[in-house]
PDB file of N, CA and C in Angstrom:
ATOM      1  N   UNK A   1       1.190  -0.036  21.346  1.00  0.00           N
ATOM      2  CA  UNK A   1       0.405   1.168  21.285  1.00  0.00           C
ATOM      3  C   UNK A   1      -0.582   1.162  22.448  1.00  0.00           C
ATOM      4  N   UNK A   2      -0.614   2.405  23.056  1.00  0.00           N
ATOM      5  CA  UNK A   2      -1.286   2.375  24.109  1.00  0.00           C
ATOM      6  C   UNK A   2      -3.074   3.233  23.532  1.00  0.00           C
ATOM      7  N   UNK A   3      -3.835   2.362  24.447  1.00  0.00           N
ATOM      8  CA  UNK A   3      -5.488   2.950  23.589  1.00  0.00           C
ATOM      9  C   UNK A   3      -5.406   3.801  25.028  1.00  0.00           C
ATOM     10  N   UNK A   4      -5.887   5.315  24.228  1.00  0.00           N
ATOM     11  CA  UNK A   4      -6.453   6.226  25.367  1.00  0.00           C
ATOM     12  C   UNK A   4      -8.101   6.338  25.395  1.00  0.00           C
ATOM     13  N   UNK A   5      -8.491   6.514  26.889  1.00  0.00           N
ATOM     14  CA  UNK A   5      -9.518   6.598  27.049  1.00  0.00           C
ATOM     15  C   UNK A   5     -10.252   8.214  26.596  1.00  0.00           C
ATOM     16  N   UNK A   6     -11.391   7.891  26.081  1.00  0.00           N
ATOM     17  CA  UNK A   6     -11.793   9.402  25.585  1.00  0.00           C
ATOM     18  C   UNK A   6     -13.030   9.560  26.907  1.00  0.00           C
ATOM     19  N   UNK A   7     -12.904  10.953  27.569  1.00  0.00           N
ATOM     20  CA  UNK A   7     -13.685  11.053  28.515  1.00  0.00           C
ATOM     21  C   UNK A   7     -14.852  11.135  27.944  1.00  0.00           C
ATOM     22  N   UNK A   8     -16.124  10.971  28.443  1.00  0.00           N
ATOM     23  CA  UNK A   8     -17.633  11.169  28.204  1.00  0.00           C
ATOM     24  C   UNK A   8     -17.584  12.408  27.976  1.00  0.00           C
ATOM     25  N   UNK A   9     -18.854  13.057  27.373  1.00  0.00           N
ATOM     26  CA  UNK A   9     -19.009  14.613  27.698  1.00  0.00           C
ATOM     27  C   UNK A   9     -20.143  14.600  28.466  1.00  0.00           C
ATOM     28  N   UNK A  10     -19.774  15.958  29.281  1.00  0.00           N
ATOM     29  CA  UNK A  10     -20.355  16.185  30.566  1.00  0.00           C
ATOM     30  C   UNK A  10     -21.371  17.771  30.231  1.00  0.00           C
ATOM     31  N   UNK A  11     -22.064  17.845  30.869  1.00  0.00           N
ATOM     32  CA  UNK A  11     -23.017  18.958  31.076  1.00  0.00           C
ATOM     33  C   UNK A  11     -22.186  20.153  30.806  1.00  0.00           C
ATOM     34  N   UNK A  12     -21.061  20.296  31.291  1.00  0.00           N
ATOM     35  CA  UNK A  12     -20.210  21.380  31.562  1.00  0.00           C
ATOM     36  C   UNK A  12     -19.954  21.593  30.149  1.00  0.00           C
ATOM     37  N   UNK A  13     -19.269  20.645  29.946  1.00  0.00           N
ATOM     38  CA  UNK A  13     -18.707  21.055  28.119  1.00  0.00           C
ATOM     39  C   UNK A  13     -19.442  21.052  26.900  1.00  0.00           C
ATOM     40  N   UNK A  14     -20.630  20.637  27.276  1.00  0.00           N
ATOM     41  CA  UNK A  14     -21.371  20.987  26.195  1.00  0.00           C
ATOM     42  C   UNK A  14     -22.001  22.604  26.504  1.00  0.00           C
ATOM     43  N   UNK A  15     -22.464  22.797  27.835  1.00  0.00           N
ATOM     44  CA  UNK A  15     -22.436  23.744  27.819  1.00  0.00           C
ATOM     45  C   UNK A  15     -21.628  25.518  27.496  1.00  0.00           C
ATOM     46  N   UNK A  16     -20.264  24.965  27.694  1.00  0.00           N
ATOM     47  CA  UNK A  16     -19.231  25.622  27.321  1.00  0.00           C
ATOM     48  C   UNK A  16     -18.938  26.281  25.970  1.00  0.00           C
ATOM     49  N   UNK A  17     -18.969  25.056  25.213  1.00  0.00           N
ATOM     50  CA  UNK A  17     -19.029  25.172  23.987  1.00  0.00           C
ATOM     51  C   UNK A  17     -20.054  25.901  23.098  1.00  0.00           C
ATOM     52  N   UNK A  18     -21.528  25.450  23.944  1.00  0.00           N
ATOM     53  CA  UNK A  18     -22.677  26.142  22.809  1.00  0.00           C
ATOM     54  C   UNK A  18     -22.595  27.712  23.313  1.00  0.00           C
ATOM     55  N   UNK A  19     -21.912  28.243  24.500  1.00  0.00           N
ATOM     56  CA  UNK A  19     -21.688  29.417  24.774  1.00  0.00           C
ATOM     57  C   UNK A  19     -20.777  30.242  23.975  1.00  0.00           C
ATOM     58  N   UNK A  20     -19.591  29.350  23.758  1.00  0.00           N
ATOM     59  CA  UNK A  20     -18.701  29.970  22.698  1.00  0.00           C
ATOM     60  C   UNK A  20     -19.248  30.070  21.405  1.00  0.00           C
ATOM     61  N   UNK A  21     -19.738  29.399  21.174  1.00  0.00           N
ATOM     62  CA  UNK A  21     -20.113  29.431  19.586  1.00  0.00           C
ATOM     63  C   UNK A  21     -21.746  29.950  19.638  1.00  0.00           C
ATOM     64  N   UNK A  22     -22.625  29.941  20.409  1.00  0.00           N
ATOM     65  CA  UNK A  22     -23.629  30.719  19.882  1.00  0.00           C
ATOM     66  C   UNK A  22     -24.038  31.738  20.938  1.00  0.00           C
ATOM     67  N   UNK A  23     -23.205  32.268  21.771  1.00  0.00           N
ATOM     68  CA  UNK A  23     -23.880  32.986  22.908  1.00  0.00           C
ATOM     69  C   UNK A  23     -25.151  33.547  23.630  1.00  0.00           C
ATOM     70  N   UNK A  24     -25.694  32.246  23.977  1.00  0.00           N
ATOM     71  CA  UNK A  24     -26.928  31.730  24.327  1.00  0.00           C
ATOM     72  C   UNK A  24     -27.656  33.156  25.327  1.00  0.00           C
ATOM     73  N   UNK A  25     -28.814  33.575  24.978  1.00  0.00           N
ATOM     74  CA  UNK A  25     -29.297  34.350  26.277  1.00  0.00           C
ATOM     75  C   UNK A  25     -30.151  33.505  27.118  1.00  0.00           C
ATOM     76  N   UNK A  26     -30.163  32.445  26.582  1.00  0.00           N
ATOM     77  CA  UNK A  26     -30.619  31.650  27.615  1.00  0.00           C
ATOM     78  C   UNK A  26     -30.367  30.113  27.027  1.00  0.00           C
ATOM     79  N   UNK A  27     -30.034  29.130  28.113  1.00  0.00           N
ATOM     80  CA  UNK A  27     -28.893  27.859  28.328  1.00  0.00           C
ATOM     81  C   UNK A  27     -29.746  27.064  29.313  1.00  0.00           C
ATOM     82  N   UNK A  28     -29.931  25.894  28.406  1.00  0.00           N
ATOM     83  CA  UNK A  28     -29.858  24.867  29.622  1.00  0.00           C
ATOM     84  C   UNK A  28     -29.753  23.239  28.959  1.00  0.00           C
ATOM     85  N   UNK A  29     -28.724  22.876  29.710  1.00  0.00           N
ATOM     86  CA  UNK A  29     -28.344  21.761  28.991  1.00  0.00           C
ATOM     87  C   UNK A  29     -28.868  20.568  30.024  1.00  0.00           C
ATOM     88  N   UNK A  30     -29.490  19.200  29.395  1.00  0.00           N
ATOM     89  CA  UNK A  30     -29.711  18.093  30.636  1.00  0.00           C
ATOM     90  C   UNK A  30     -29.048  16.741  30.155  1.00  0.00           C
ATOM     91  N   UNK A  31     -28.820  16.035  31.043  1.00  0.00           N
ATOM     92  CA  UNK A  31     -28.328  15.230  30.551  1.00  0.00           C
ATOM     93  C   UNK A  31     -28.901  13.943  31.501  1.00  0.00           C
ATOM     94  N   UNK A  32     -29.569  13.469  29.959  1.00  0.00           N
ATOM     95  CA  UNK A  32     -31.013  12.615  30.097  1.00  0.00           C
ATOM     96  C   UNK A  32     -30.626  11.090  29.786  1.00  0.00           C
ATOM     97  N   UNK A  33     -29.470  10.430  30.050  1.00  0.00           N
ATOM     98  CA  UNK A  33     -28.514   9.307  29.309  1.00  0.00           C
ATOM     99  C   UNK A  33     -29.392   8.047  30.580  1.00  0.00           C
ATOM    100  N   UNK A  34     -29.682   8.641  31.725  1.00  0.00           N
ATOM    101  CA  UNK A  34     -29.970   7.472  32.851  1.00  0.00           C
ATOM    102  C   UNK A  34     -31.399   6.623  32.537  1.00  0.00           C
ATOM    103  N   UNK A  35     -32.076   7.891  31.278  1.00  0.00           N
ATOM    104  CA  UNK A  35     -33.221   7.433  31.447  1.00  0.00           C
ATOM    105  C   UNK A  35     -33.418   6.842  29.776  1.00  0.00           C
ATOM    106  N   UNK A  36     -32.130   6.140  29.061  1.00  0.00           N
ATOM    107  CA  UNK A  36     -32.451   5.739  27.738  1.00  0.00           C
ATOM    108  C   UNK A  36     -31.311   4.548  28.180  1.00  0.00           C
ATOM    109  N   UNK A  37     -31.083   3.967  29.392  1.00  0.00           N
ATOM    110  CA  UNK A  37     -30.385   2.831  29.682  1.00  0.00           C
ATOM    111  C   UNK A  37     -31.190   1.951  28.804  1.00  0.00           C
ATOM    112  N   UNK A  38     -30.350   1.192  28.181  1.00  0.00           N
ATOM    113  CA  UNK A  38     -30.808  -0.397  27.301  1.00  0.00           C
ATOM    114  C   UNK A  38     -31.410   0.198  26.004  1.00  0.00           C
ATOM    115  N   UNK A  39     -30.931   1.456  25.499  1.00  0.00           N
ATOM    116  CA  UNK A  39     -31.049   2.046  23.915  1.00  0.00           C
ATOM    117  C   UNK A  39     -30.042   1.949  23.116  1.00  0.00           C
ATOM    118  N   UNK A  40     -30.392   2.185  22.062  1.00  0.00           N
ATOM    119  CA  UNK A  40     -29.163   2.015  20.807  1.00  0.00           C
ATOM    120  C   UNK A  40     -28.664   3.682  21.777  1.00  0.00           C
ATOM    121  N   UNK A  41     -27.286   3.329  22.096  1.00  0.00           N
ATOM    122  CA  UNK A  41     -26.327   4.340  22.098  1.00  0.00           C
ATOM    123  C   UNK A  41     -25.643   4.953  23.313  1.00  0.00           C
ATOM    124  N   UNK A  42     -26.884   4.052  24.301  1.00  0.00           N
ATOM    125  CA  UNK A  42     -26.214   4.846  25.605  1.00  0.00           C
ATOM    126  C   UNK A  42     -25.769   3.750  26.242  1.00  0.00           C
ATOM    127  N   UNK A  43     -24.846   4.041  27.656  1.00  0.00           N
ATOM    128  CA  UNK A  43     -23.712   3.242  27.914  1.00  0.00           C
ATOM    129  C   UNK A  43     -23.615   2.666  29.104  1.00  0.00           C
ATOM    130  N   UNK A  44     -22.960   1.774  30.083  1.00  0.00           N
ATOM    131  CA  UNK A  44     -23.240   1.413  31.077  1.00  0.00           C
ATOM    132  C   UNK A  44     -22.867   2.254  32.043  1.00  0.00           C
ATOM    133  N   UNK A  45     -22.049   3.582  31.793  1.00  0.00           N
ATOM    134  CA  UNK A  45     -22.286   4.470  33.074  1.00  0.00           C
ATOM    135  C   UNK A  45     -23.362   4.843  33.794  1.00  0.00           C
ATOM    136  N   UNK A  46     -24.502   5.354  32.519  1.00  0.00           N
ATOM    137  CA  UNK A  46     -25.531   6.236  32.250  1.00  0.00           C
ATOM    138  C   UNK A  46     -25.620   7.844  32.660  1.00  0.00           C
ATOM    139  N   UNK A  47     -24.550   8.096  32.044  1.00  0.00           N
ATOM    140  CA  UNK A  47     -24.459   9.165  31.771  1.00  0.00           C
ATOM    141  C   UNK A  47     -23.296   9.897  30.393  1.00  0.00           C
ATOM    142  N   UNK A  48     -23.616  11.010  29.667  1.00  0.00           N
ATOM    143  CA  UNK A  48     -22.458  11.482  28.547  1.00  0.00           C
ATOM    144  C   UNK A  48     -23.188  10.322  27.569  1.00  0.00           C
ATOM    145  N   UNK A  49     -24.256  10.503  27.492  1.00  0.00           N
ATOM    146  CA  UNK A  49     -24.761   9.825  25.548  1.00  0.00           C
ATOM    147  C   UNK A  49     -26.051  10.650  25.320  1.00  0.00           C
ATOM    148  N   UNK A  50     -26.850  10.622  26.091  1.00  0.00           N
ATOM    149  CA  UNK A  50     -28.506  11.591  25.564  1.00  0.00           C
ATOM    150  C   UNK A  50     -28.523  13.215  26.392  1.00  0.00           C
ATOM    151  N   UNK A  51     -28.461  13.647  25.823  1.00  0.00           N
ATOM    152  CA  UNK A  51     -29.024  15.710  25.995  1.00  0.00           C
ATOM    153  C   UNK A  51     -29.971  15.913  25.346  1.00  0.00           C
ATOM    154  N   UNK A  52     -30.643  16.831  26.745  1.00  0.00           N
ATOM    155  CA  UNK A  52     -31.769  17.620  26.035  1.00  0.00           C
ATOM    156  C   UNK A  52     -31.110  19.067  26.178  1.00  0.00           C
ATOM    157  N   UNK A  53     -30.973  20.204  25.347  1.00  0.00           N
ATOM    158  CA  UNK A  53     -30.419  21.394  24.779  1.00  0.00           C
ATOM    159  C   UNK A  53     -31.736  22.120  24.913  1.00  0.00           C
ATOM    160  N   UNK A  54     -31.770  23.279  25.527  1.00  0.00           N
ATOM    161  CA  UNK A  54     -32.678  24.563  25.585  1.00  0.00           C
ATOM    162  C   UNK A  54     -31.989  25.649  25.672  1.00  0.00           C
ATOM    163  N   UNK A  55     -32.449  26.266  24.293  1.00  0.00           N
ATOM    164  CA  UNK A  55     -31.332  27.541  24.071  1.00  0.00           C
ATOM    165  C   UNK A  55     -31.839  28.836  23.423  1.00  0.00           C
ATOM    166  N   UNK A  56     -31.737  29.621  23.933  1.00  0.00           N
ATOM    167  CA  UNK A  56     -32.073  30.906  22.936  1.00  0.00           C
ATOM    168  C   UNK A  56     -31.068  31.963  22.687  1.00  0.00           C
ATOM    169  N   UNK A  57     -30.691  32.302  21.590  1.00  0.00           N
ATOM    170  CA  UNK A  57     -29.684  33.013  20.721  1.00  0.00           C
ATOM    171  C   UNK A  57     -29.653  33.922  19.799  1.00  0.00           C
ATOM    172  N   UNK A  58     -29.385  34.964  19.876  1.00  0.00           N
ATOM    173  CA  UNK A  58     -29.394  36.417  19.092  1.00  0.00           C
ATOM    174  C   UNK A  58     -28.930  35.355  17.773  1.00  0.00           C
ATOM    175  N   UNK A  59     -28.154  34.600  17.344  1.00  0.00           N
ATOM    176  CA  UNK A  59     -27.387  34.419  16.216  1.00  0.00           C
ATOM    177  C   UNK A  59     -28.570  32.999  15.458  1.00  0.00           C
ATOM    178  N   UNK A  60     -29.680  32.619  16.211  1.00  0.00           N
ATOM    179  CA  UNK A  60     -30.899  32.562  15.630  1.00  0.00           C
ATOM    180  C   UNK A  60     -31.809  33.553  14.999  1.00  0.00           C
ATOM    181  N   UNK A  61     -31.838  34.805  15.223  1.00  0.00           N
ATOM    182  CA  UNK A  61     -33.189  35.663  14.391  1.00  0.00           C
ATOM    183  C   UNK A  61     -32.781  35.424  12.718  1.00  0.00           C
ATOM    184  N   UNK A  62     -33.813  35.247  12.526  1.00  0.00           N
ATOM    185  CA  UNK A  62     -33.950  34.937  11.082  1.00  0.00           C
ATOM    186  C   UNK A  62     -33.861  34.242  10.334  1.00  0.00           C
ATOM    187  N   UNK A  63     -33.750  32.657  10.823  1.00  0.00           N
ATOM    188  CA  UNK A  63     -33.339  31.639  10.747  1.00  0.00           C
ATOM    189  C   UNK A  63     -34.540  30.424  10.461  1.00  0.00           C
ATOM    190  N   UNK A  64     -34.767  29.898   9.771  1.00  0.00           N
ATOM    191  CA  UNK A  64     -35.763  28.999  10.195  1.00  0.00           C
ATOM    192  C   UNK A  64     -35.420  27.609  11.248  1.00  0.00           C
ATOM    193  N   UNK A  65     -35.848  27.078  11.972  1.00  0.00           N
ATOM    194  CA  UNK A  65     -36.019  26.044  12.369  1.00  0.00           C
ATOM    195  C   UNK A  65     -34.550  24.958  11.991  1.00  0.00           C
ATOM    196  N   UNK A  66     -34.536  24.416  11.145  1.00  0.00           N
ATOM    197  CA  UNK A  66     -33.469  23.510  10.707  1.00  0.00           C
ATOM    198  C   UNK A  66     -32.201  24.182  10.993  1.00  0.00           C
ATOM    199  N   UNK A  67     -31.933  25.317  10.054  1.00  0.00           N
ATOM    200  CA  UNK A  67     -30.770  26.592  10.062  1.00  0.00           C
ATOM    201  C   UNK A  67     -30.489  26.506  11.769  1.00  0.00           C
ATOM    202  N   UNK A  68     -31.401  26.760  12.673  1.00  0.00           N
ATOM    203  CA  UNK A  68     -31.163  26.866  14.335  1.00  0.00           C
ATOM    204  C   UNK A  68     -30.576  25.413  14.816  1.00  0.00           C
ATOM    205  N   UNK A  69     -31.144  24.718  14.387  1.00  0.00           N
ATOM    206  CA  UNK A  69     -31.251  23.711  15.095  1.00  0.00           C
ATOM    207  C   UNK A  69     -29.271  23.000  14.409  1.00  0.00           C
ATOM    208  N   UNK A  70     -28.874  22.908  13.129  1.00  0.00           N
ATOM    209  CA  UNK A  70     -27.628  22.957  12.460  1.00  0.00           C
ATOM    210  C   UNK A  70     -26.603  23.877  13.418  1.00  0.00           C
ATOM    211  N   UNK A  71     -26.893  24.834  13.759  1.00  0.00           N
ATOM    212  CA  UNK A  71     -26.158  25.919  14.898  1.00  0.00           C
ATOM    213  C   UNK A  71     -25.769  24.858  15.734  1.00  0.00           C
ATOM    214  N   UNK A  72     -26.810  24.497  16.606  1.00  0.00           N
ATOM    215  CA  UNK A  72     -26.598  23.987  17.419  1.00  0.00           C
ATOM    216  C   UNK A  72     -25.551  22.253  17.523  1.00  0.00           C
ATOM    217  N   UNK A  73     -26.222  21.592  16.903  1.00  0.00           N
ATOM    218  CA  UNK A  73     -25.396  20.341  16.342  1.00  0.00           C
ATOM    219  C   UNK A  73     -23.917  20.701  15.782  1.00  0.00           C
ATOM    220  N   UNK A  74     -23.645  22.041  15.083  1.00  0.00           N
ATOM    221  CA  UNK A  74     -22.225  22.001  14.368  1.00  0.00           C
ATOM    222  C   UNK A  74     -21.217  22.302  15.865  1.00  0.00           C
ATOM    223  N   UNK A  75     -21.715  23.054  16.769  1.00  0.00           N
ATOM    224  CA  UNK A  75     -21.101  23.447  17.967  1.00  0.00           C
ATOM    225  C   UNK A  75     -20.861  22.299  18.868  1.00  0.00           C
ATOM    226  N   UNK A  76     -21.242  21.176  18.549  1.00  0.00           N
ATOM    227  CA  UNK A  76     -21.631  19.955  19.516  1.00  0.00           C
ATOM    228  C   UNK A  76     -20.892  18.828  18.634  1.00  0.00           C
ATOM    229  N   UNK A  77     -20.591  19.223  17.339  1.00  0.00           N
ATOM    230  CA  UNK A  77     -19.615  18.031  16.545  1.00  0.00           C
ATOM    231  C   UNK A  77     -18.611  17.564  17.564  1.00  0.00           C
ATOM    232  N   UNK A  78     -17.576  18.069  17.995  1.00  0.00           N
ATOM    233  CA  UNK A  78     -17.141  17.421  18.415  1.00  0.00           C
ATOM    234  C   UNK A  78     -16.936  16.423  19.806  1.00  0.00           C
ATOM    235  N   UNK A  79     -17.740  16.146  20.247  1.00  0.00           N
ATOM    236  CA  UNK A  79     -18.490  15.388  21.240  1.00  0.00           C
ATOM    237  C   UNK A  79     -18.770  13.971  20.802  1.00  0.00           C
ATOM    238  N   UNK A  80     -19.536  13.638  19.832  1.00  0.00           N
ATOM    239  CA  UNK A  80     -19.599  12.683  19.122  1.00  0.00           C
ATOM    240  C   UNK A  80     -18.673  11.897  19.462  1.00  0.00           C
ATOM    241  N   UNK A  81     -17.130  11.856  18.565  1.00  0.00           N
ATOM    242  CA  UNK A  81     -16.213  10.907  19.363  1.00  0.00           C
ATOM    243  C   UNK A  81     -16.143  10.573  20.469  1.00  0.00           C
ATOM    244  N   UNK A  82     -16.854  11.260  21.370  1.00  0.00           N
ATOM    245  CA  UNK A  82     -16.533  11.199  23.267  1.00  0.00           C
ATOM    246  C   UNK A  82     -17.709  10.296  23.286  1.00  0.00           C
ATOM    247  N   UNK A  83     -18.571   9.759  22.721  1.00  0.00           N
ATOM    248  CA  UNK A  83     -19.854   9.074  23.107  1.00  0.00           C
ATOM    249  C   UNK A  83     -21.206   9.776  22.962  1.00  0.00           C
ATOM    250  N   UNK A  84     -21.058  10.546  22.372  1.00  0.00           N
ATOM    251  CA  UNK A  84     -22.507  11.916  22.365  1.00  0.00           C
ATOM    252  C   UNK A  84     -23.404  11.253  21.331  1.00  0.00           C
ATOM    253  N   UNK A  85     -24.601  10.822  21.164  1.00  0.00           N
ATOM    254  CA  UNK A  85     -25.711  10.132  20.454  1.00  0.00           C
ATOM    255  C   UNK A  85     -26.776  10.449  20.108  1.00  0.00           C
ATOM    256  N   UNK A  86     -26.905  11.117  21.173  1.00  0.00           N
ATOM    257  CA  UNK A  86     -28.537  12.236  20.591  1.00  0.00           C
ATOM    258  C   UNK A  86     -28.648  13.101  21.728  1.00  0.00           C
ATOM    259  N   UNK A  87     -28.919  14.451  20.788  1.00  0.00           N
ATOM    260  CA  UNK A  87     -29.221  15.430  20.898  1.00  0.00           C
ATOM    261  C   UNK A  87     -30.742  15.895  20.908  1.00  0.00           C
ATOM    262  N   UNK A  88     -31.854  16.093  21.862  1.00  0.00           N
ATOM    263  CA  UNK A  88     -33.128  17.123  22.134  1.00  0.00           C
ATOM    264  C   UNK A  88     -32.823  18.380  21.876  1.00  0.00           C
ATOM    265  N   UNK A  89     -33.333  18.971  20.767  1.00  0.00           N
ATOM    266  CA  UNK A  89     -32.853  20.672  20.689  1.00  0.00           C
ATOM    267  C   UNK A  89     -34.680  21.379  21.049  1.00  0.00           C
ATOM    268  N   UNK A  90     -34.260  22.086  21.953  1.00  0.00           N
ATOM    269  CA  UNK A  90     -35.891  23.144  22.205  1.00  0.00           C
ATOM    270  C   UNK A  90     -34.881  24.608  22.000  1.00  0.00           C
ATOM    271  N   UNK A  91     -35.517  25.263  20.741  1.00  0.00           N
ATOM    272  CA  UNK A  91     -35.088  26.573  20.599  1.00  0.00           C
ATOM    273  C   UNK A  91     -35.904  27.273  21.015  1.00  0.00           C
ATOM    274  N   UNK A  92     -35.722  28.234  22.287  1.00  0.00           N
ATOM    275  CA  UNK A  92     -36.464  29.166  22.860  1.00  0.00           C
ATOM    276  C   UNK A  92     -36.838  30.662  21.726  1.00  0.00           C
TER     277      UNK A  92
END
Protein backbone atom coordinates (compact mmCIF):
# COMPACT_ATOMS: atom_id res chain seq x y z
CA UNK A 1 0.00 0.00 0.00
CA UNK A 2 1.22 3.11 -1.05
CA UNK A 3 0.82 6.27 1.81
CA UNK A 4 -0.23 9.44 -0.09
CA UNK A 5 0.92 12.63 0.83
CA UNK A 6 -1.90 15.09 1.89
CA UNK A 7 -0.91 18.63 0.71
CA UNK A 8 -0.86 21.45 3.49
CA UNK A 9 -3.57 24.01 3.10
CA UNK A 10 -2.61 27.08 1.63
CA UNK A 11 -4.02 30.68 1.83
CA UNK A 12 -5.68 30.08 -1.47
CA UNK A 13 -7.94 27.28 -0.36
CA UNK A 14 -8.99 28.35 2.57
CA UNK A 15 -9.76 31.27 1.07
CA UNK A 16 -11.74 29.66 -1.68
CA UNK A 17 -13.73 27.80 0.31
CA UNK A 18 -14.92 30.45 2.98
CA UNK A 19 -16.01 32.28 -0.34
CA UNK A 20 -18.10 29.45 -1.42
CA UNK A 21 -19.73 28.83 1.57
CA UNK A 22 -20.15 32.20 3.16
CA UNK A 23 -19.67 34.89 0.54
CA UNK A 24 -17.53 37.12 2.36
CA UNK A 25 -17.86 41.07 1.61
CA UNK A 26 -14.88 41.25 2.99
CA UNK A 27 -11.81 38.35 3.20
CA UNK A 28 -8.68 38.10 4.50
CA UNK A 29 -7.01 35.11 5.30
CA UNK A 30 -3.12 34.96 6.99
CA UNK A 31 -1.24 32.44 7.44
CA UNK A 32 0.56 32.87 10.73
CA UNK A 33 2.18 28.98 11.05
CA UNK A 34 6.07 30.68 10.86
CA UNK A 35 5.41 32.43 13.87
CA UNK A 36 4.01 29.35 16.27
CA UNK A 37 7.26 27.20 15.12
CA UNK A 38 7.98 24.80 18.28
CA UNK A 39 3.92 24.73 19.24
CA UNK A 40 1.63 21.95 19.77
CA UNK A 41 0.60 21.63 16.04
CA UNK A 42 2.64 23.36 13.71
CA UNK A 43 5.17 21.72 11.45
CA UNK A 44 8.62 21.84 10.18
CA UNK A 45 7.72 23.60 6.96
CA UNK A 46 6.16 26.52 8.79
CA UNK A 47 3.63 27.02 6.98
CA UNK A 48 -0.43 25.31 6.40
CA UNK A 49 -1.11 24.82 10.44
CA UNK A 50 -2.04 28.49 12.13
CA UNK A 51 -4.66 31.17 10.30
CA UNK A 52 -5.77 34.19 11.23
CA UNK A 53 -9.47 34.58 9.28
CA UNK A 54 -11.00 38.22 8.86
CA UNK A 55 -14.30 38.09 7.43
CA UNK A 56 -17.44 39.86 7.00
CA UNK A 57 -20.69 38.20 5.68
CA UNK A 58 -24.29 39.01 4.83
CA UNK A 59 -25.01 35.24 6.06
CA UNK A 60 -23.77 36.60 9.63
CA UNK A 61 -26.66 39.33 10.43
CA UNK A 62 -28.35 38.05 13.18
CA UNK A 63 -26.26 35.76 14.50
CA UNK A 64 -24.52 35.94 17.68
CA UNK A 65 -20.88 35.57 17.99
CA UNK A 66 -20.42 31.66 18.41
CA UNK A 67 -23.32 30.97 15.53
CA UNK A 68 -20.54 33.30 13.21
CA UNK A 69 -17.74 32.08 14.31
CA UNK A 70 -19.32 27.86 13.74
CA UNK A 71 -19.90 29.39 9.96
CA UNK A 72 -16.74 29.84 9.72
CA UNK A 73 -14.96 26.60 11.23
CA UNK A 74 -17.79 24.25 9.45
CA UNK A 75 -16.45 25.76 5.96
CA UNK A 76 -12.82 25.05 7.06
CA UNK A 77 -13.66 21.26 8.31
CA UNK A 78 -12.15 19.96 5.85
CA UNK A 79 -8.62 21.16 6.09
CA UNK A 80 -8.04 19.65 9.32
CA UNK A 81 -6.89 16.35 7.73
CA UNK A 82 -4.38 18.47 5.57
CA UNK A 83 -2.67 19.75 8.89
CA UNK A 84 -5.00 22.83 9.77
CA UNK A 85 -4.75 23.42 13.86
CA UNK A 86 -5.93 26.64 14.70
CA UNK A 87 -7.95 28.91 13.49
CA UNK A 88 -7.98 33.20 14.62
CA UNK A 89 -11.56 34.18 13.60
CA UNK A 90 -12.03 38.35 13.62
CA UNK A 91 -15.67 38.81 12.40
CA UNK A 92 -15.86 42.16 10.82
Amino acid sequence: MTSMTIPLPTVAALEAALHEALAPTQLEVIDESAAHAGHTGANAEGYGTHFRVRIASPKFDGKPRVARHRLVYDALQVFIAQGLHAIAIEVL
